[in-house]
N, C-alpha and C. Protein backbone atom coordinates (compact mmCIF):
# COMPACT_ATOMS: atom_id res chain seq x y z
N UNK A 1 0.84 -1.19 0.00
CA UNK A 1 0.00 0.00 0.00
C UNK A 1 0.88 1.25 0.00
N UNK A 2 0.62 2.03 -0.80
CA UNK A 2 1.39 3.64 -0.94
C UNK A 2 1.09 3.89 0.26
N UNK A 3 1.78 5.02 0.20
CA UNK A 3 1.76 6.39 1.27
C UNK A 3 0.22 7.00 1.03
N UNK A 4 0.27 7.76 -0.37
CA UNK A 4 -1.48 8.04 -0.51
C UNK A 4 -2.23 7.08 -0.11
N UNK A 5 -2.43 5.90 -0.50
CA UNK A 5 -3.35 4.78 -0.54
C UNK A 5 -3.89 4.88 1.36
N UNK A 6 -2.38 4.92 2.11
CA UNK A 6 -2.61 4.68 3.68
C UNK A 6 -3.43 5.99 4.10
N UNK A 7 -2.88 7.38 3.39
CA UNK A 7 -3.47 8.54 4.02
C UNK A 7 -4.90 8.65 3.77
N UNK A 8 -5.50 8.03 2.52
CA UNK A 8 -6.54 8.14 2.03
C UNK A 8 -7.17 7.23 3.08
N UNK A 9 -7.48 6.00 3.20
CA UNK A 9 -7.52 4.86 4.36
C UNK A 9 -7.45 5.64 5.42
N UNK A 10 -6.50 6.36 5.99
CA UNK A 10 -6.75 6.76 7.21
C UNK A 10 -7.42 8.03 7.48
N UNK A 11 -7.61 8.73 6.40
CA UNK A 11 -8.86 10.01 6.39
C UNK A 11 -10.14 9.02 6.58
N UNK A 12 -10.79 8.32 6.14
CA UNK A 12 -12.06 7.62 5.65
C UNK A 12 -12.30 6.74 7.45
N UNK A 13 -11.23 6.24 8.09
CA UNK A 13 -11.21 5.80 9.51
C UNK A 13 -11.55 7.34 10.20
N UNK A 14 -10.74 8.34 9.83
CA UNK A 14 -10.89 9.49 10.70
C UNK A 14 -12.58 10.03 10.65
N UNK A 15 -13.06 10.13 9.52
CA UNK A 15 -14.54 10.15 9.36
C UNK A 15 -15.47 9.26 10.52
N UNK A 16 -15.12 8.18 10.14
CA UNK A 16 -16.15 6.92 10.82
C UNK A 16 -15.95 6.70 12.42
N UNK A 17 -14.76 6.30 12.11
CA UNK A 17 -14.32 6.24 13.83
C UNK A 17 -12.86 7.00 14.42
N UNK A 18 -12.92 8.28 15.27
CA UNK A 18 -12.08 9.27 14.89
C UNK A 18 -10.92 8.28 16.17
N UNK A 19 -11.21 7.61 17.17
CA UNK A 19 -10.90 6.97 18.01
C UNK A 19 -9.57 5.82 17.07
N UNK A 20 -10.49 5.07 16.72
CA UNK A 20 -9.63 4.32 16.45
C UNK A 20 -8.79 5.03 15.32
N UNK A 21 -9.04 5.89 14.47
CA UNK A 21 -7.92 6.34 13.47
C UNK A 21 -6.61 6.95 14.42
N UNK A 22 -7.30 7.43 15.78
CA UNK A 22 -6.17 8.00 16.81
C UNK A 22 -4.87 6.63 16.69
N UNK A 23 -5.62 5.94 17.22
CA UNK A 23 -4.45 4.59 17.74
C UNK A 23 -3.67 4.02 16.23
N UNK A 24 -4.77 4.49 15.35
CA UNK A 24 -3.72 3.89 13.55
C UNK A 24 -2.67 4.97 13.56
N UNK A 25 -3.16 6.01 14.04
CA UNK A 25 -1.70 7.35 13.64
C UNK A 25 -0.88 6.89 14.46
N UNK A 26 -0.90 6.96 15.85
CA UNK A 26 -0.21 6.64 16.90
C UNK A 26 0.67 5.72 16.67
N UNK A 27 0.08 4.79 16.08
CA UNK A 27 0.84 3.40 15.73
C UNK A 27 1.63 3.55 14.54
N UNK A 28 1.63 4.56 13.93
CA UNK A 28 2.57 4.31 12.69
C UNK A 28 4.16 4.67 12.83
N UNK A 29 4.55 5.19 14.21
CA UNK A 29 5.98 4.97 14.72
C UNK A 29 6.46 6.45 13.79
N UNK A 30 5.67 7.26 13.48
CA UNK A 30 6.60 8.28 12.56
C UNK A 30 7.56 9.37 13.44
N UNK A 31 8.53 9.23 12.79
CA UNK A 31 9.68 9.98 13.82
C UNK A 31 9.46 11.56 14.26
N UNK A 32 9.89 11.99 15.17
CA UNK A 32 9.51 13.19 15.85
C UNK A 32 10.32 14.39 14.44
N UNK A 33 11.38 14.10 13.72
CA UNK A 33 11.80 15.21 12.92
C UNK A 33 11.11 15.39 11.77
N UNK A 34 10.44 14.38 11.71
CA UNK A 34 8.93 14.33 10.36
C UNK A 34 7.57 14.82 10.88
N UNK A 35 7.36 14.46 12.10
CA UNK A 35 6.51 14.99 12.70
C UNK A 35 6.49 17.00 12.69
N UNK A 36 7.65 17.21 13.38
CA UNK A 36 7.72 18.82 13.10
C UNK A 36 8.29 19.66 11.99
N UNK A 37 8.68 18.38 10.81
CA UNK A 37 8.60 19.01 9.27
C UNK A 37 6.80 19.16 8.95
N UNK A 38 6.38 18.43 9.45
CA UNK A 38 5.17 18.56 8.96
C UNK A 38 4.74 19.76 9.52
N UNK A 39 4.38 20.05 10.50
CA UNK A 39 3.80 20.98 11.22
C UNK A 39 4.24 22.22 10.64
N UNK A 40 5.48 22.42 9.85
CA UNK A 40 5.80 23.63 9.40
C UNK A 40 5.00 23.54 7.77
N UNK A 41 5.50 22.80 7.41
CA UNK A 41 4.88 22.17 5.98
C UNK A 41 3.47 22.11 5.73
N UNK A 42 2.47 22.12 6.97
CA UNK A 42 1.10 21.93 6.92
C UNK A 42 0.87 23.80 7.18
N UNK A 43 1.65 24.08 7.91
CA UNK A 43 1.26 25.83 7.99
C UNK A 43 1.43 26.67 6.90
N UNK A 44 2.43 26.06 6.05
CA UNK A 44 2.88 27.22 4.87
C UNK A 44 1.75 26.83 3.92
N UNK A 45 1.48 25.58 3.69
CA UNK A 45 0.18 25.33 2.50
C UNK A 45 -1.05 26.21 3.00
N UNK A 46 -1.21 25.90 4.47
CA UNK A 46 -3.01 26.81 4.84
C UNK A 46 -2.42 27.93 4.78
N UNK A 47 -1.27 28.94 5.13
CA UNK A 47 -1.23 30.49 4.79
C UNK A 47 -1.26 30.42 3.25
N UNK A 48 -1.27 29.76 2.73
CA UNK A 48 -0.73 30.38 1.14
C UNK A 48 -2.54 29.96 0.45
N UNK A 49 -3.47 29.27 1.48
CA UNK A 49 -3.77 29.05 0.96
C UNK A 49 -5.16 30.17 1.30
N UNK A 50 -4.74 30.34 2.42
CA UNK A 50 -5.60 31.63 2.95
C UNK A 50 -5.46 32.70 2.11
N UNK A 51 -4.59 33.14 2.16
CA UNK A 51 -3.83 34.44 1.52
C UNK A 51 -4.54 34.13 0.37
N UNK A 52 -4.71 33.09 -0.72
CA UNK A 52 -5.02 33.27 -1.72
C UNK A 52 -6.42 33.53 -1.99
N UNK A 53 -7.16 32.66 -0.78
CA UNK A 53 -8.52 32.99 -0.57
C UNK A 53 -9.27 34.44 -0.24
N UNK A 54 -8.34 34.99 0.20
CA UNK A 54 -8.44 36.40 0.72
C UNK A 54 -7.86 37.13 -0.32
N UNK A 55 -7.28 37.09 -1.31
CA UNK A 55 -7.51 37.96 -2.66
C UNK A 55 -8.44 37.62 -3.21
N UNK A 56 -8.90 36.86 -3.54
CA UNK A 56 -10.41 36.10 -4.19
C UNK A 56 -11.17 36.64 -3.54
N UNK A 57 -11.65 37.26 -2.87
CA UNK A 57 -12.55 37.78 -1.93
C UNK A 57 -12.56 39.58 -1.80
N UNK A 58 -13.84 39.72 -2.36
CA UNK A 58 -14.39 40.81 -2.20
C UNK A 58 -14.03 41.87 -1.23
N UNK A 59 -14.69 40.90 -0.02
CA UNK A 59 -14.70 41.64 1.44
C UNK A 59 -13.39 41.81 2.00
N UNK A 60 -13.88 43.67 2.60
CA UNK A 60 -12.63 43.71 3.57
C UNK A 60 -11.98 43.11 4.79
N UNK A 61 -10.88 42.78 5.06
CA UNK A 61 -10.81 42.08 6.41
C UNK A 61 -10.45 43.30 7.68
N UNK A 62 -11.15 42.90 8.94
CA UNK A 62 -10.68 43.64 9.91
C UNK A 62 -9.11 43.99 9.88
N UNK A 63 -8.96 44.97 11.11
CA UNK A 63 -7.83 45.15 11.30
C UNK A 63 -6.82 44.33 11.78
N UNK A 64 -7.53 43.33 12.56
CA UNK A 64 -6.32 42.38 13.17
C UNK A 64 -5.85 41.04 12.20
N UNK A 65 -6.99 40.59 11.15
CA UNK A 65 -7.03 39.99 10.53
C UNK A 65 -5.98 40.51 9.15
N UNK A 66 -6.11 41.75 9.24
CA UNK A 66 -5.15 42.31 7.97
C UNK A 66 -3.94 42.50 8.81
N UNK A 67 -3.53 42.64 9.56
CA UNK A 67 -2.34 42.27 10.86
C UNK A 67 -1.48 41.14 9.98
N UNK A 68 -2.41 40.43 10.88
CA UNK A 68 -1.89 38.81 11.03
C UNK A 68 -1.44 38.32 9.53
N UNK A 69 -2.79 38.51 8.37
CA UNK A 69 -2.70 37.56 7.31
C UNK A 69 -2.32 38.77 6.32
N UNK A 70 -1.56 39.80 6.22
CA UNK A 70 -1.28 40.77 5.46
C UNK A 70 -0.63 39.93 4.51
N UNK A 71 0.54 39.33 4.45
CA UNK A 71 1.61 38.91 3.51
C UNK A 71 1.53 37.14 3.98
N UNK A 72 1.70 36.47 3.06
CA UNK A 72 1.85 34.97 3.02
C UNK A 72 2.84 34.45 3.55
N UNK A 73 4.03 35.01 3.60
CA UNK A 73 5.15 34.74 4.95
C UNK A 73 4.67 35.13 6.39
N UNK A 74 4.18 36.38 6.77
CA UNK A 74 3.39 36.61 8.03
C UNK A 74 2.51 35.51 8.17
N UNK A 75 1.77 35.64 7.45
CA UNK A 75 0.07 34.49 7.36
C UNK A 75 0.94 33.39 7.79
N UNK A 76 2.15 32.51 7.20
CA UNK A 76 2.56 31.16 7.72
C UNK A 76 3.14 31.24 8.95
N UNK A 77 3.69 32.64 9.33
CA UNK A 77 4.66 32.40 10.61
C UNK A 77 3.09 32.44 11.71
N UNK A 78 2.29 33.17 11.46
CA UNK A 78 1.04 33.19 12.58
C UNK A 78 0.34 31.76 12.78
N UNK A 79 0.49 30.92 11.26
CA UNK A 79 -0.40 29.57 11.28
C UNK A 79 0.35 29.01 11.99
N UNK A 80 1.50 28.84 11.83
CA UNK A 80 2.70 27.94 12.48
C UNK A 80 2.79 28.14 14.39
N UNK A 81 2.80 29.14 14.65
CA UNK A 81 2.39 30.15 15.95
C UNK A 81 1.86 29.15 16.60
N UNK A 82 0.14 29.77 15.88
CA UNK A 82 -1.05 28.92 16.41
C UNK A 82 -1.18 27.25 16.50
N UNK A 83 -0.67 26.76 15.79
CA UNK A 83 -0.25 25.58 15.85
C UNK A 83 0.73 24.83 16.65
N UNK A 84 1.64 25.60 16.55
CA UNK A 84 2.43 25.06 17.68
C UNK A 84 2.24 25.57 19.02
N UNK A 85 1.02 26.16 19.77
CA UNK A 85 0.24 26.64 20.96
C UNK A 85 -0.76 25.89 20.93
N UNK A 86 -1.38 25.18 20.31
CA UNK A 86 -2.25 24.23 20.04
C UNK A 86 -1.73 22.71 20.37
N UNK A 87 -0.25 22.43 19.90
CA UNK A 87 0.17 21.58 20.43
C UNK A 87 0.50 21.23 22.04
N UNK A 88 1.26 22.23 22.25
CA UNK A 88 1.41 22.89 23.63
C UNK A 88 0.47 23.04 24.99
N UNK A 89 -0.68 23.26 24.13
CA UNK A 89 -1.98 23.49 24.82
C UNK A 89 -2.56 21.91 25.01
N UNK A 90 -2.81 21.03 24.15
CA UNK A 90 -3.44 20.02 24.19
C UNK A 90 -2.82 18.98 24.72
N UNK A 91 -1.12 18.77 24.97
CA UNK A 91 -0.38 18.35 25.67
C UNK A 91 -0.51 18.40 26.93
N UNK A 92 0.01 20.00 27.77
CA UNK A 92 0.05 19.97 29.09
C UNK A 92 -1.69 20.38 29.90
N UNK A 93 -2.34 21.03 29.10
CA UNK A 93 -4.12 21.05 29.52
C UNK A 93 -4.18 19.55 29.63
N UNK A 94 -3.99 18.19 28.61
CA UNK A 94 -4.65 17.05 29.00
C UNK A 94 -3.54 16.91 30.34
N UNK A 95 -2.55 16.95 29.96
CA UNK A 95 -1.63 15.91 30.96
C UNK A 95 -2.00 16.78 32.55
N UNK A 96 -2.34 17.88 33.05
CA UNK A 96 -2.71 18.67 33.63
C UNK A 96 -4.21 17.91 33.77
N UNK A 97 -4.81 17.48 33.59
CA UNK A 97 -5.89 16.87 33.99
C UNK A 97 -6.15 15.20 33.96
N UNK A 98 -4.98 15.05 33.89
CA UNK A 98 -4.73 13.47 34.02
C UNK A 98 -4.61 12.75 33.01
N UNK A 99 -4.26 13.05 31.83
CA UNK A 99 -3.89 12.80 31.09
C UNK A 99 -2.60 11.99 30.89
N UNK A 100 -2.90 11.39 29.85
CA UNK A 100 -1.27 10.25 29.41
C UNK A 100 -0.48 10.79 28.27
N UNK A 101 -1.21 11.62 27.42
CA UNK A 101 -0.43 11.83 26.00
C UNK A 101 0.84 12.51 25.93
N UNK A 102 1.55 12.19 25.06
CA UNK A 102 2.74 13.18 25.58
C UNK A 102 2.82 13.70 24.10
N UNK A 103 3.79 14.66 24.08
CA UNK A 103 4.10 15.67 23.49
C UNK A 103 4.18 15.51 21.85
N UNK A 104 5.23 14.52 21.97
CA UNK A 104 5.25 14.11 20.23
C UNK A 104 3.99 13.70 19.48
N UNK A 105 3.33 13.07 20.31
CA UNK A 105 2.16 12.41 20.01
C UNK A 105 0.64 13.43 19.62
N UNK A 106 0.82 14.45 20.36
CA UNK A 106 0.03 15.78 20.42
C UNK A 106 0.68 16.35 18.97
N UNK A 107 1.90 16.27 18.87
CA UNK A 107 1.78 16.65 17.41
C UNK A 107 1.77 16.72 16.43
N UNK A 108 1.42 15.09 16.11
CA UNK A 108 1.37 14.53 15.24
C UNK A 108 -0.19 14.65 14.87
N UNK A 109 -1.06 14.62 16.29
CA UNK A 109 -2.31 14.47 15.77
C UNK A 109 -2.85 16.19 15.34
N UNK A 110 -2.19 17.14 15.66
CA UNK A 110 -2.13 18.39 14.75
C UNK A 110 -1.86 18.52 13.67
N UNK A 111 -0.74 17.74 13.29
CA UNK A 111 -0.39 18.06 11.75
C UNK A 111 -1.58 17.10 11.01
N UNK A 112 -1.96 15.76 11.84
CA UNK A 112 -2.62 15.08 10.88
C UNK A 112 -4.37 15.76 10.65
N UNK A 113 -4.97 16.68 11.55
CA UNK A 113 -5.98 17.04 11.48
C UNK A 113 -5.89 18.34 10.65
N UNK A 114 -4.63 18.92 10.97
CA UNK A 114 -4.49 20.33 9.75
C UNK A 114 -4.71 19.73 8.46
N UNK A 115 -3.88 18.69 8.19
CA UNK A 115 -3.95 18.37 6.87
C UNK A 115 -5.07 17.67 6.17
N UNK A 116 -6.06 17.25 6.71
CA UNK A 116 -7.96 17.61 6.95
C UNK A 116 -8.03 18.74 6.64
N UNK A 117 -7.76 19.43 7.33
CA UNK A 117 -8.41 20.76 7.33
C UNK A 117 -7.66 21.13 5.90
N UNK A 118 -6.95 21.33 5.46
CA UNK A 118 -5.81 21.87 3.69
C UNK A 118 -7.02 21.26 2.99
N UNK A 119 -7.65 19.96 2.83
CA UNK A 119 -8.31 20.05 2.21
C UNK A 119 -9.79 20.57 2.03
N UNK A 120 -10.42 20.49 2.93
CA UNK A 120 -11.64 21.00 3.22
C UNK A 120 -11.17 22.96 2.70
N UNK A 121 -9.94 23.52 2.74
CA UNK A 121 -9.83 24.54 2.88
C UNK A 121 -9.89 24.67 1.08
N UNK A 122 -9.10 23.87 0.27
CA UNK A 122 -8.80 23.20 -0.91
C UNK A 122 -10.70 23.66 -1.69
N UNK A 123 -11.02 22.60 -1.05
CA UNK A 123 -12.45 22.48 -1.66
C UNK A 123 -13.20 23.85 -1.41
N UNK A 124 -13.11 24.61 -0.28
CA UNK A 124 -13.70 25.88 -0.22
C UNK A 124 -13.20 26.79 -1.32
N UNK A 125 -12.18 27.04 -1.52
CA UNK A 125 -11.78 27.64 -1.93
C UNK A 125 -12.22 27.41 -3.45
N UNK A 126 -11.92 26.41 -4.26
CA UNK A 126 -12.77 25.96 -5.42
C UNK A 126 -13.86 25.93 -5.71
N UNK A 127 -15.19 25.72 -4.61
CA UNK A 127 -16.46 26.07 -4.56
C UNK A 127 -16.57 27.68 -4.60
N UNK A 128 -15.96 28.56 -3.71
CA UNK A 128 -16.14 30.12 -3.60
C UNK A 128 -16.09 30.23 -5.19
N UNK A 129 -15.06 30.35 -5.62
CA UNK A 129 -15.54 30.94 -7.23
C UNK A 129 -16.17 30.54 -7.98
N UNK A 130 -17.62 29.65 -7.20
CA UNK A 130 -18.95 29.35 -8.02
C UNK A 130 -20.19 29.97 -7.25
N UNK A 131 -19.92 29.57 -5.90
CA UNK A 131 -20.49 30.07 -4.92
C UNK A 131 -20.14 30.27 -3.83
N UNK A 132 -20.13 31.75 -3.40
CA UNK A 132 -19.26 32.07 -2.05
C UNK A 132 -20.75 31.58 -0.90
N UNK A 133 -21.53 31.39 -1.41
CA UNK A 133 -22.71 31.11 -0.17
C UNK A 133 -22.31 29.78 0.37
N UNK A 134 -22.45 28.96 -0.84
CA UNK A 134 -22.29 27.57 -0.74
C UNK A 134 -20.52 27.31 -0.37
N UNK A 135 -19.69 28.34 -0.41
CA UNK A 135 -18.24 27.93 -0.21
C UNK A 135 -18.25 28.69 1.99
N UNK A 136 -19.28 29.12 1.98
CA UNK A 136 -19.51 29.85 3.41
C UNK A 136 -20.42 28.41 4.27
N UNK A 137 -21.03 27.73 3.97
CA UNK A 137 -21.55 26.36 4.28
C UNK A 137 -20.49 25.52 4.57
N UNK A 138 -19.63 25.66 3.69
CA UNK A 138 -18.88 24.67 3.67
C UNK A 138 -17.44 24.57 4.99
N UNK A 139 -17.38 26.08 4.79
CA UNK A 139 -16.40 26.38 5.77
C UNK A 139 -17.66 26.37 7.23
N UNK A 140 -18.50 26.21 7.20
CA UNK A 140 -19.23 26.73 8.55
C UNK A 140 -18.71 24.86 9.29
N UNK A 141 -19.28 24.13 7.99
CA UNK A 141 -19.72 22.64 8.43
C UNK A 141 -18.05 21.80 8.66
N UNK A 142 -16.99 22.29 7.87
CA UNK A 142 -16.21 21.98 7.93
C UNK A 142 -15.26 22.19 9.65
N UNK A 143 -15.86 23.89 9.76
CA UNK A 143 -15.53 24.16 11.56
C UNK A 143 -15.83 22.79 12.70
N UNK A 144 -17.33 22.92 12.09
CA UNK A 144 -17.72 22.07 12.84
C UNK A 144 -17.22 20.62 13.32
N UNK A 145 -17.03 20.16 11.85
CA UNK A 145 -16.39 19.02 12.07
C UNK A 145 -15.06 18.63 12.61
N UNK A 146 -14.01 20.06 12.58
CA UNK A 146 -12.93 19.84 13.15
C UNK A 146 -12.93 19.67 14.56
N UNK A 147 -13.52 20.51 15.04
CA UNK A 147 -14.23 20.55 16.84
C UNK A 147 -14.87 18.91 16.84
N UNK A 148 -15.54 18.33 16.13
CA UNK A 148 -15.18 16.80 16.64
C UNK A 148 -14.38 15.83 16.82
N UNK A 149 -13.70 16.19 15.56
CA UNK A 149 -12.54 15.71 15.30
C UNK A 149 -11.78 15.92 16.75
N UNK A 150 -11.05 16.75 16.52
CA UNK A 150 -10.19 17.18 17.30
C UNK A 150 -10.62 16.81 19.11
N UNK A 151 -11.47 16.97 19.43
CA UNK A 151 -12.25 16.32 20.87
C UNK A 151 -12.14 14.92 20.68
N UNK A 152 -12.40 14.18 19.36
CA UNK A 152 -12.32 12.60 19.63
C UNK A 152 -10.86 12.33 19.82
N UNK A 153 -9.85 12.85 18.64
CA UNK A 153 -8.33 12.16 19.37
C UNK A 153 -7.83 13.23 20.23
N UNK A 154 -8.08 14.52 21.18
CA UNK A 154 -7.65 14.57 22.32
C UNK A 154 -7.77 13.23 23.46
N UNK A 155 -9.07 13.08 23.03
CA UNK A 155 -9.87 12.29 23.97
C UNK A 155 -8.78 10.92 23.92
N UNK A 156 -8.81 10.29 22.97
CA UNK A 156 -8.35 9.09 22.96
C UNK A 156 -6.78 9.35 23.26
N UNK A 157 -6.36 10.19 22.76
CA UNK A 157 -4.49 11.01 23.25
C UNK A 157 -4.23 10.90 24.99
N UNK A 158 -4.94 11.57 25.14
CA UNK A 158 -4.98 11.24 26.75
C UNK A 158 -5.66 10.20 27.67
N UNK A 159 -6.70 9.26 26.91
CA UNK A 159 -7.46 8.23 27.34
C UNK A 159 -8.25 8.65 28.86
N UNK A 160 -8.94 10.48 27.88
CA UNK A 160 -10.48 10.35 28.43
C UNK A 160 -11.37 9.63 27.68
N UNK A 161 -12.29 8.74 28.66
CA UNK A 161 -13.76 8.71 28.49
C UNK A 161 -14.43 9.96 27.42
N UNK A 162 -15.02 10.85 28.03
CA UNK A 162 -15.87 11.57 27.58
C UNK A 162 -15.45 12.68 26.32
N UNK A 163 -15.94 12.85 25.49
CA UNK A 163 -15.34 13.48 24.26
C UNK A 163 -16.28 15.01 24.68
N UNK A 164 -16.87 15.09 25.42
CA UNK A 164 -17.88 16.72 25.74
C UNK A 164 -17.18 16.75 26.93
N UNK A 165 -17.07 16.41 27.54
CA UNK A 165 -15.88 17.17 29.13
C UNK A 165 -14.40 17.79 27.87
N UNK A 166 -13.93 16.61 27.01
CA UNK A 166 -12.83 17.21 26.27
C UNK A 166 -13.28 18.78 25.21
N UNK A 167 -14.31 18.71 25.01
CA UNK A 167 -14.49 19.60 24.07
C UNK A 167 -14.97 21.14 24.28
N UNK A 168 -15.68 20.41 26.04
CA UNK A 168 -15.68 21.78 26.82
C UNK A 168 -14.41 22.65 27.59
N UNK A 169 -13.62 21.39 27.70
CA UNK A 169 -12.10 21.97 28.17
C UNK A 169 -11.59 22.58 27.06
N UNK A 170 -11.29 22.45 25.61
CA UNK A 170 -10.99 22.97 24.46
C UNK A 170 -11.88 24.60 24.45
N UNK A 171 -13.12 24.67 24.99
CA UNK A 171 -13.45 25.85 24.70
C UNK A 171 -13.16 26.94 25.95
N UNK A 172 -12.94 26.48 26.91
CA UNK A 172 -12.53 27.45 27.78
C UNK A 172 -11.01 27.10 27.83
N UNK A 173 -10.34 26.41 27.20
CA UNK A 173 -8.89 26.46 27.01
C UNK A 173 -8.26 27.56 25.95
N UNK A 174 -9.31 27.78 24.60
CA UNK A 174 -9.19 28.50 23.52
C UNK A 174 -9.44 30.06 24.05
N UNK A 175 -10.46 30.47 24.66
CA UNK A 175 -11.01 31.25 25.61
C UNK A 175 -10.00 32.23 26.09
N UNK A 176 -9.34 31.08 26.95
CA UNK A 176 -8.46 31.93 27.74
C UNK A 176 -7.41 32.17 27.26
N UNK A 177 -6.79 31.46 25.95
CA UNK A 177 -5.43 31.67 25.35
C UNK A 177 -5.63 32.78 24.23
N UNK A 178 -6.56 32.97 23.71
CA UNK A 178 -7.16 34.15 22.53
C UNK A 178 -7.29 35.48 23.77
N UNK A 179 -7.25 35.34 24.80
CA UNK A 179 -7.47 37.08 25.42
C UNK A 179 -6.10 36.79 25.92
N UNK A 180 -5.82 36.18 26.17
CA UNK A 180 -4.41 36.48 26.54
C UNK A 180 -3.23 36.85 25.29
N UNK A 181 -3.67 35.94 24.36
CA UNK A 181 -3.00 36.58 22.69
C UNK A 181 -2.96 38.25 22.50
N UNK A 182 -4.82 38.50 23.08
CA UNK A 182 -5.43 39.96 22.69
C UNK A 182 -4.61 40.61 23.20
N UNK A 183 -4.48 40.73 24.81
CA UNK A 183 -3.71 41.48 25.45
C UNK A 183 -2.51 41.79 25.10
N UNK A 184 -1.59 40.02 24.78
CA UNK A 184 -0.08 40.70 24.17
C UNK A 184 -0.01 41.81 23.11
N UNK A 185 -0.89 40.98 22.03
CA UNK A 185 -0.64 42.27 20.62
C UNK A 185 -1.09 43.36 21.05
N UNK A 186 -2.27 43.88 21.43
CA UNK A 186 -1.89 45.03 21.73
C UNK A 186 -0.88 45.96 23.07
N UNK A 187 -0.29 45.24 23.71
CA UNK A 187 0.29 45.74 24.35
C UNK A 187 1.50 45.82 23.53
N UNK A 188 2.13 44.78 22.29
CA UNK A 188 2.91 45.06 21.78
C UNK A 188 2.99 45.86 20.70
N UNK A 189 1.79 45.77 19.96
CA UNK A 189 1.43 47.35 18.88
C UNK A 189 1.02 48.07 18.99
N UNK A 190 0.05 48.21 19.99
CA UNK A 190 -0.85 49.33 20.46
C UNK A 190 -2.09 48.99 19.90
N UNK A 191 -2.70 49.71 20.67
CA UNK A 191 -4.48 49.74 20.04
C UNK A 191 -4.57 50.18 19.09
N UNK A 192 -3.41 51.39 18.53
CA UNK A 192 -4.20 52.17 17.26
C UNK A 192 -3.82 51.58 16.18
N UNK A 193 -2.99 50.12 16.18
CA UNK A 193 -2.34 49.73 15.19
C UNK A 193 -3.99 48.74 14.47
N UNK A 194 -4.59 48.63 15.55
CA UNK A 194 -5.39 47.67 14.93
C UNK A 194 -7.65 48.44 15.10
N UNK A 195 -7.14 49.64 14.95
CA UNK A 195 -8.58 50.58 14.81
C UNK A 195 -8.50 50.77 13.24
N UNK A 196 -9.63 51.15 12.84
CA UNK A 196 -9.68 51.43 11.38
C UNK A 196 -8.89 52.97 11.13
N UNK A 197 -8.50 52.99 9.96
CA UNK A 197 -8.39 54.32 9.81
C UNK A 197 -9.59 55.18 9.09
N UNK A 198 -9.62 56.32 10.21
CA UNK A 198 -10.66 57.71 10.06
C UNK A 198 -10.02 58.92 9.10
């Protein structure tokens, strides 16, 4: 079996049963310096792929959003950021609540759910220039599904039981790390960097 053949196979497990696709990733022994090639490698495709989506697009973006995703090198160093705080986060939050997963393992199952997400982002992006309504569905349902995703192999990463205790810890974990983000940037650019201009 290829490499595609397995990834394809193991997207179609990640669908059905997100649990057991946890323990197929887990199990595939992939080394920790492939693991965090990926993680860089999965950030530069979603900035480039944002960025591109966001010239395709009409609408203006806020100020913090034109911040962050101004240039496609910025856009990857912020995806990469967030991602690797995401790892960080889902590591010591589980292991902090009794958790088993450890670190490498947390980020593997990031890179493997980003790269879910590249495509779902893939397909939006190809639908928008037929229909941005129907490419706005898609990204709504696609959110959605990552928030399961992502709650089923925390869950199984750390070997909780309950995938809604995990998913409610994810939202007051996100919560508190996005105002604390808020606070840095502007304490590090200022407020007026990110008001409209009058």
């Amino acid at each position: 079996m290829t490499l595609t053949d397995r990834m394809i196979s193991l997207a179609q497990l990640t669908l059905q049963d997100p649990r057991a696709a946890t323990r197929a990733l887990l199990s595939e022994g992939i080394p920790l310096p492939a693991r965090t090639a990926g993680l860089l490698l999965v950030a530069v495709l979603s900035a480039l792929l944002a960025s591109l989506q966001l010239r395709l697009s009409p609408q203006e973006l806020d100020p913090m959003s034109a911040l962050m995703l101004g240039s496609p090198l910025r856009a990857a160093v912020v995806q990469w950021a967030f991602l690797a705080l995401s790892v960080v986060l889902i590591h010591r939050v589980g292991r902090a609540f009794g958790g088993s997963g450890s670190f490498p393992d947390a980020l593997l199952i990031v890179v493997w759910l980003q790269c879910l997400t590249l495509v779902l982002q893939l397909l939006q992006l190809v639908v928008n220039m037929i229909s941005p309504a129907l490419a706005g569905i898609i990204g709504l349902g696609g959110f959605v599904l990552f928030l399961w995703l992502m709650a089923s192999f925390i869950a199984e990463l750390h070997g909780f039981r309950s995938r809604g205790l995990v998913f409610a810890g994810m939202v007051v974990t996100a919560f508190a790390a996005g105002l604390l983000i808020g606070v840095v940037v502007i304490v590090l650019i200022g407020p007026e960097a990110l008001m409209p201009n009058v």
